[in-house]
Protein backbone atom coordinates (compact mmCIF):
# COMPACT_ATOMS: atom_id res chain seq x y z
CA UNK A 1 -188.01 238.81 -79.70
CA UNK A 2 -187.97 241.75 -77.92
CA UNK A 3 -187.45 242.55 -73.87
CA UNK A 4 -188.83 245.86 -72.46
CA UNK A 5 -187.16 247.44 -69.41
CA UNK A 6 -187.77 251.22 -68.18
CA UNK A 7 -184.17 251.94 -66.65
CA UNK A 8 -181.37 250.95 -69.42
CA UNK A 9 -178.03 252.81 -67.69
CA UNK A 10 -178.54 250.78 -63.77
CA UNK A 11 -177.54 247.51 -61.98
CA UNK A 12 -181.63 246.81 -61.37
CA UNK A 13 -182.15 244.85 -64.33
CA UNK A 14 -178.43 244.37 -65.41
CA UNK A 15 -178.53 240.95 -66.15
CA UNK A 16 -181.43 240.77 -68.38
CA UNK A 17 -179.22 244.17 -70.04
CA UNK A 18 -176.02 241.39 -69.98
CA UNK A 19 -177.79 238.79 -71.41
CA UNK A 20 -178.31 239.93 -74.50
CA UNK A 21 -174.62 241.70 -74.45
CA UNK A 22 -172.86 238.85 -73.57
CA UNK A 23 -174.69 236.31 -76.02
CA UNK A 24 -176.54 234.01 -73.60
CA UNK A 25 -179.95 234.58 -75.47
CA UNK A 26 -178.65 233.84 -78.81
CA UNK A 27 -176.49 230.57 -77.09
CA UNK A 28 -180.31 229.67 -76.29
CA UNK A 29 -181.42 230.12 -79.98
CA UNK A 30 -182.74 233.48 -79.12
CA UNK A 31 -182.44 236.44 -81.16
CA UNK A 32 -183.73 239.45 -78.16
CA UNK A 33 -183.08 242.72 -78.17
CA UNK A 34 -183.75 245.36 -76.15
CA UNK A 35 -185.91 248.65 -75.66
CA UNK A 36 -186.29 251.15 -73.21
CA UNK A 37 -189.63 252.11 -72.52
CA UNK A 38 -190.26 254.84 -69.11
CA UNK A 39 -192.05 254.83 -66.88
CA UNK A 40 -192.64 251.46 -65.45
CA UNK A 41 -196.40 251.64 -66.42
CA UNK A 42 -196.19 252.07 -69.73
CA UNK A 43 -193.49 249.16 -69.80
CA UNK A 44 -196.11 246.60 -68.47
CA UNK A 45 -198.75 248.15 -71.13
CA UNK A 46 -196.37 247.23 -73.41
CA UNK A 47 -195.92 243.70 -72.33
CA UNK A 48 -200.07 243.64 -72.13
CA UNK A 49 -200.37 245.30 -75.93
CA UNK A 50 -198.22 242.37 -77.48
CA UNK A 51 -195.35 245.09 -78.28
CA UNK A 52 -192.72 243.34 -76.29
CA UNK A 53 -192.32 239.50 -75.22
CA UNK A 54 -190.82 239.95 -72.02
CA UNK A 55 -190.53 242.74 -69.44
CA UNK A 56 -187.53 242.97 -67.01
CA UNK A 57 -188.86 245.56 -64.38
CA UNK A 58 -190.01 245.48 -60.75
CA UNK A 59 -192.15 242.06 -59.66
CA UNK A 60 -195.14 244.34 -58.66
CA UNK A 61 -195.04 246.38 -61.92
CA UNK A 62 -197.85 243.89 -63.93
CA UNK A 63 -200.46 244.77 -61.72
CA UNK A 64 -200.45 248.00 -63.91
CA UNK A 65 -202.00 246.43 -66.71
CA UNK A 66 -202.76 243.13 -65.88
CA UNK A 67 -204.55 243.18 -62.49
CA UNK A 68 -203.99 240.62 -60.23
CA UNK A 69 -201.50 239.70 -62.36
CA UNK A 70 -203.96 237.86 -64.65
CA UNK A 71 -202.40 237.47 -67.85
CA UNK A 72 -199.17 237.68 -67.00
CA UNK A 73 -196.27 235.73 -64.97
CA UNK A 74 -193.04 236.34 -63.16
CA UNK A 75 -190.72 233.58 -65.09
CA UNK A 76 -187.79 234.38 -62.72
CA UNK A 77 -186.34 236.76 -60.35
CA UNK A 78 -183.07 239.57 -61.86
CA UNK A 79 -182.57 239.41 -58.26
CA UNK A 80 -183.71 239.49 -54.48
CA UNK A 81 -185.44 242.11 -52.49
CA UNK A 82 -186.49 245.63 -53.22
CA UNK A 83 -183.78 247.41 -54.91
CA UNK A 84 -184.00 251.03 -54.23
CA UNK A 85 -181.99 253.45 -52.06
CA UNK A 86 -183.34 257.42 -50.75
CA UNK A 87 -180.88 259.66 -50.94
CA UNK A 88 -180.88 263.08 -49.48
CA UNK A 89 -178.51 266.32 -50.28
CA UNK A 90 -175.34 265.95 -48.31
CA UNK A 91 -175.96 269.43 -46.97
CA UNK A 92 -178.94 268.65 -45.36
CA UNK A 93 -177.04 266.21 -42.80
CA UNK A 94 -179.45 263.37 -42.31
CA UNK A 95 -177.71 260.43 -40.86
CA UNK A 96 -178.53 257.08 -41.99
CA UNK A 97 -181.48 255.23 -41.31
CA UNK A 98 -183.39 258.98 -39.63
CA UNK A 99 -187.23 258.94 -41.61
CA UNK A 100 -187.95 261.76 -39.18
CA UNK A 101 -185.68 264.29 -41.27
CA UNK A 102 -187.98 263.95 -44.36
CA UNK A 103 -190.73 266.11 -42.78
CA UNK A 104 -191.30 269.03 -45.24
CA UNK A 105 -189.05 267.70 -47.80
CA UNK A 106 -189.05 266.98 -51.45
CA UNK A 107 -188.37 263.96 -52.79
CA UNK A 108 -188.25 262.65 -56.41
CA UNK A 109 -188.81 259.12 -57.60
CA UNK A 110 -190.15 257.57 -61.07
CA UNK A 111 -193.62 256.63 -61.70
CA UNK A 112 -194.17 252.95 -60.63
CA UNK A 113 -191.17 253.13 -58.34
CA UNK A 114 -192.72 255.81 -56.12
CA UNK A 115 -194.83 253.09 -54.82
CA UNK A 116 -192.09 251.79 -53.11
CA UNK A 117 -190.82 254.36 -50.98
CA UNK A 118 -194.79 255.43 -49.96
CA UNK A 119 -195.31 252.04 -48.69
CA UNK A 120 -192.12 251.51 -47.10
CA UNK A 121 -192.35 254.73 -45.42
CA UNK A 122 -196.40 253.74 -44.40
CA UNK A 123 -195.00 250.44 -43.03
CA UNK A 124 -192.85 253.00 -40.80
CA UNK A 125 -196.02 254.29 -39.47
CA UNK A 126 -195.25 257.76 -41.39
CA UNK A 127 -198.27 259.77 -42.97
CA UNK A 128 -196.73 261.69 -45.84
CA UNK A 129 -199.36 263.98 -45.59
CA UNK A 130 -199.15 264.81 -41.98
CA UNK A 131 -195.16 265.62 -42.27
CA UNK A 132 -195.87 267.71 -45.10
CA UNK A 133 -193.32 264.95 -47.52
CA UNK A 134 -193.52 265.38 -51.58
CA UNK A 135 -192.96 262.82 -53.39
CA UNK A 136 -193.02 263.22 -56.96
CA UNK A 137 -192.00 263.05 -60.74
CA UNK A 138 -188.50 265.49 -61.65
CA UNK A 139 -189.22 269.11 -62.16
CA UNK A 140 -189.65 269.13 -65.89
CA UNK A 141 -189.48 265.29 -66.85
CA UNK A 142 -187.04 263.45 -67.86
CA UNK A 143 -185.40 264.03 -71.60
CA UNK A 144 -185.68 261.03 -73.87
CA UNK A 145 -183.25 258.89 -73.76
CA UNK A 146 -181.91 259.44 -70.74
CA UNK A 147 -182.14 257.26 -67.13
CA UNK A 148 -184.20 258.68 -64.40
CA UNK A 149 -181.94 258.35 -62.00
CA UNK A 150 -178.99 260.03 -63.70
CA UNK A 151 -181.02 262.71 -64.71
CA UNK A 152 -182.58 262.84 -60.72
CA UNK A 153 -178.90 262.77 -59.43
CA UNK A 154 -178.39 266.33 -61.49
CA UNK A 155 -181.48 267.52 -60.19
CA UNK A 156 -180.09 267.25 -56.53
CA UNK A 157 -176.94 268.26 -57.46
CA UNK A 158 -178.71 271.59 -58.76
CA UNK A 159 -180.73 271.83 -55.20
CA UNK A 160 -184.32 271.77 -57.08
CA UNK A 161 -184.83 268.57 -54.97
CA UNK A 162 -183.61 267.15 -51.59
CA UNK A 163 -183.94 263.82 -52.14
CA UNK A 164 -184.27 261.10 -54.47
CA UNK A 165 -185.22 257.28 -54.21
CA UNK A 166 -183.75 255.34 -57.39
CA UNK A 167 -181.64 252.54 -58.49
CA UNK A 168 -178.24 251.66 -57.54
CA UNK A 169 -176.72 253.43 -60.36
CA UNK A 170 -177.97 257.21 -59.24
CA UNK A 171 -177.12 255.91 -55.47
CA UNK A 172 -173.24 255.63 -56.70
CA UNK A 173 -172.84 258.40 -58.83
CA UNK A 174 -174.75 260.76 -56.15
CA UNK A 175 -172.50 259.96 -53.65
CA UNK A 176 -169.28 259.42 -55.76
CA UNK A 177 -169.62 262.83 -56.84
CA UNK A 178 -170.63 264.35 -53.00
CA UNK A 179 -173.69 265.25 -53.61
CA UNK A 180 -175.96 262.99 -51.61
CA UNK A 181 -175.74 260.44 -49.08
CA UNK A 182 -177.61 257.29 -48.70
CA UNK A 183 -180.31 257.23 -45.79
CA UNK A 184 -182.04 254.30 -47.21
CA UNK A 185 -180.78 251.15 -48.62
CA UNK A 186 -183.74 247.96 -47.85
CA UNK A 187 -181.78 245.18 -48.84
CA UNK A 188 -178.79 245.88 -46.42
CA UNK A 189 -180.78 245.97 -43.64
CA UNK A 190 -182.64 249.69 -43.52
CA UNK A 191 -186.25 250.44 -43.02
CA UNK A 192 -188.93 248.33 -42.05
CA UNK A 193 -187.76 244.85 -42.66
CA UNK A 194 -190.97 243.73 -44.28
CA UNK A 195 -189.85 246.24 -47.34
CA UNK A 196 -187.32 243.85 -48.52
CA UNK A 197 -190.00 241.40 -49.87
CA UNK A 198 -192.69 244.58 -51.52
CA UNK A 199 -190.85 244.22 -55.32
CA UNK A 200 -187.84 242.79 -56.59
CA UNK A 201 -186.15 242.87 -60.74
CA UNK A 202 -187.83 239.51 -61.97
CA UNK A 203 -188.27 238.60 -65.68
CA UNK A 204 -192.25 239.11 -66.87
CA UNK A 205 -193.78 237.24 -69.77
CA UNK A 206 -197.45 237.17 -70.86
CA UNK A 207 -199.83 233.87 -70.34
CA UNK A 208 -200.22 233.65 -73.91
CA UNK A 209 -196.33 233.72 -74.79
CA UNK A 210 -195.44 230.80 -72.41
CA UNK A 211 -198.61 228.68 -73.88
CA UNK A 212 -197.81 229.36 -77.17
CA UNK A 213 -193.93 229.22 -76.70
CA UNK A 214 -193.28 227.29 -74.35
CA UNK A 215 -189.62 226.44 -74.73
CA UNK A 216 -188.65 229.72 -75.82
CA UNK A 217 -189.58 231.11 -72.18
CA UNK A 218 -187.24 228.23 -71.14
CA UNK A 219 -185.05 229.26 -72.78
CA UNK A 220 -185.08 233.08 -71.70
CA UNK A 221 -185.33 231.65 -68.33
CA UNK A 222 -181.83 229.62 -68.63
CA UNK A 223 -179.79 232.55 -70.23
CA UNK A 224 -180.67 234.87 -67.11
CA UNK A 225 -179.40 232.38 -65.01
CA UNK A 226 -176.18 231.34 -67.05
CA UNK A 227 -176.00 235.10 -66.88
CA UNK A 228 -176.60 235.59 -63.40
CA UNK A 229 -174.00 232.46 -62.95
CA UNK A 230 -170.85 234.53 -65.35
CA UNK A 231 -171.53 237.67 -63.48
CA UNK A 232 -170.94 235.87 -60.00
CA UNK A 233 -167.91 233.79 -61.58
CA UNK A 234 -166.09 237.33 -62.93
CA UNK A 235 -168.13 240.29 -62.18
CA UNK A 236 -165.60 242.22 -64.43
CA UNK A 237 -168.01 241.61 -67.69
CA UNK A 238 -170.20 243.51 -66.53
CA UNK A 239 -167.72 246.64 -67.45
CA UNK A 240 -167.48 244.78 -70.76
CA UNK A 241 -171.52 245.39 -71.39
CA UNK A 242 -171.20 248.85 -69.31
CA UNK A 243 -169.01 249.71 -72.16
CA UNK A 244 -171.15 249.07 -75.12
CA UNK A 245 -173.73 250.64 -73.57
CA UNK A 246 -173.32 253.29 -70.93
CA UNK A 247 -172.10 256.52 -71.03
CA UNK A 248 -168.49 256.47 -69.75
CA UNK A 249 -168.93 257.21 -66.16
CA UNK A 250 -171.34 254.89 -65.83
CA UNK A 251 -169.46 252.67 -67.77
CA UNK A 252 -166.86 252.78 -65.30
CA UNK A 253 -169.23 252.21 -62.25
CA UNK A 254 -171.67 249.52 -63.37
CA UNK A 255 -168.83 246.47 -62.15
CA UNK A 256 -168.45 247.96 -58.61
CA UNK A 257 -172.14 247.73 -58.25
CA UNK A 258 -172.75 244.25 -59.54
CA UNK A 259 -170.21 243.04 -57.58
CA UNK A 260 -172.67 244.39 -54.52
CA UNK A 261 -175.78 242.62 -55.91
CA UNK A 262 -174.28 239.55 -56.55
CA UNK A 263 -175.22 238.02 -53.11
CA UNK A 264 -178.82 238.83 -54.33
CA UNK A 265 -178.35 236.69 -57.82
CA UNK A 266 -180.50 234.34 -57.46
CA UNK A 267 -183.60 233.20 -59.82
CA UNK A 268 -186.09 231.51 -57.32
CA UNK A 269 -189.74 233.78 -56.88
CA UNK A 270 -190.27 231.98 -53.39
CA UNK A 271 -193.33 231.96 -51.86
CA UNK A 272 -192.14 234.31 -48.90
CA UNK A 273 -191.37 237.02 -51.55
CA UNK A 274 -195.48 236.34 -53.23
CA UNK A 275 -196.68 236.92 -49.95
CA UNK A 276 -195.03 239.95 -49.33
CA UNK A 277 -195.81 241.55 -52.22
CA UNK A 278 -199.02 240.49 -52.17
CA UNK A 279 -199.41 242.49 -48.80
CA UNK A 280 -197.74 245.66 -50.77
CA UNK A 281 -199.75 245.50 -53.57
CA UNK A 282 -203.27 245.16 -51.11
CA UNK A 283 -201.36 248.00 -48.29
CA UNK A 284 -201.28 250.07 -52.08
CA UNK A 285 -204.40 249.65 -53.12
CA UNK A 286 -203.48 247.65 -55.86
CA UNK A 287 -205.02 244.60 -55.44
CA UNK A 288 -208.43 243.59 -52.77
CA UNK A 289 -207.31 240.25 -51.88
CA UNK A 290 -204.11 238.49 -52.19
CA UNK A 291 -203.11 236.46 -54.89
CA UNK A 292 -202.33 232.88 -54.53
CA UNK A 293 -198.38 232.29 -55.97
CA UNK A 294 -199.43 229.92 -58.82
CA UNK A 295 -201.08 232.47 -60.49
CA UNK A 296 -198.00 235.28 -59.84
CA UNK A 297 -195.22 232.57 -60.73
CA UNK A 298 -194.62 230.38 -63.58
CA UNK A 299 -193.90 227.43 -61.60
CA UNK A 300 -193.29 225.42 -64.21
CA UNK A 301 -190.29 226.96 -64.65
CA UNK A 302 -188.31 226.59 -60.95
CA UNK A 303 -186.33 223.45 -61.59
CA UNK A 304 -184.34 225.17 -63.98
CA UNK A 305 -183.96 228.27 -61.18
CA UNK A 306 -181.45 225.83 -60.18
């Protein structure tokens, strides 16, 4: 089987990543492997297209190619709340939390993820337009093979950009290396506090795939939790999977950061989380009319969330 995600060096996804590395899905009688496919669209199209069996990518993702999530399901959650931070060029001094320095700035952020950061910033009350605020792909793509946030984080670093929105991973290593600082980070607390429930890293599977296959979606669903459940109990294999698969900086990183999410390890797709997304994806323009959480969630699934 195969499991799509469209950021491979990051903490957003990391346990469906250490899942596979650290032999949970084969301990379930699955044989998965992974495959990078950018940007997030294309990811879900995948999914849709019967390429790949699951997706681990943002909650609101599926609307891309399933809309109104017909088709598809969330199975379980990587982890809670929306998972991205803005950055901005440590030279341009904007203190924590300030929206009201972005005005004339450019600011880089994936396809997909974008979506984020323009409605967290509308739920601020803050017309892009108006303050004259860019928000777009990198200057000159991204070459293959490479994360988008690692590649971003060179970008600023360069001064082509003045701020990026991204995973955890470019968050680190921008400000690690001095060349950013964090204005943004949702789940801690900044931003509008609605935000926290727009997306979160859940694990996506296709209607057909959990009536055909029942138990092997049960089983999927168990190893990202046993996962989720080793991670919490010695967040220092995560360096052992950072190793196999990161480049070495990164490598050396990816345990300080899961040892940050792992208050936010937990499987459950609550019905608080459906309704805020909902609201995202209809503020967006991605759905008319919200979505009732039966047909978002594979409830069939939650006792073994536990």
């Amino acid at each position: 089987m195969k499991i799509a995600l469209p950021d491979l060096v990051s903490n957003s996804y990391f346990p469906a990543i250490a899942a596979i590395e650290l032999g949970f899905f084969r301990d379930e009688g699955l044989d998965m492997e992974l495959e990078l496919i950018h940007p997030v669209p294309a990811t879900f199209e995948a999914l849709r297209d019967g390429a790949v069996d699951f997706v681990a990518g943002s909650a609101h993702g599926p609307l891309w190619a399933f809309p109104g999530w017909a088709g598809s399901k969330l199975v379980c959650s990587l982890s809670q709340g929306m998972y991205w931070f803005l950055m901005m060029r440590s030279d341009l001094k904007v203190a924590r939390g300030d929206l009201s320095a972005l005005r004339g700035r450019r600011i880089v952020a994936a396809g997909g993820v974008d979506l984020g950061f323009r409605g967290l910033l509308k739920e601020a009350g803050i017309d892009t337009q108006a303050e004259g605020i860019d928000i777009g792909p990198l200057p000159g793509g991204v070459p293959q093979g490479v994360s988008f946030g690692v590649a971003a984080v060179d970008a600023l670093a360069a001064g082509t950009v003045d701020g990026l929105w991204a995973n955890g991973m470019a968050a680190e290593k921008a400000v690690t290396s001095g060349v950013a600082s964090i204005v943004l980070d949702v789940r801690r607390g900044d931003g509008p506090p609605a935000a926290f429930h727009f997306t979160q890293p859940a694990l996506v599977t296709t209607d057909r795939l959990i009536a055909e296959q029942p138990e092997n979606v049960a089983s999927a669903v168990r190893a990202i939790v046993k996962t989720q459940n080793a991670l919490k109990a010695d967040p220092g294999r995560a360096t052992e999977v950072g190793q196999k698969l990161f480049p070495v900086l990164e490598a050396g990183l990816i345990r300080r950061l899961i040892e940050r999410d792992l208050p936010y390890y937990d499987p459950a797709v609550t019905t608080e989380f459906t309704a805020g997304m909902n609201r995202f994806a209809q503020m967006m323009g991605m759905t008319d009319a919200p979505v009732p959480h039966d047909d978002i969630v594979a409830t069939q699934y939650r006792d073994l969330w536990k």
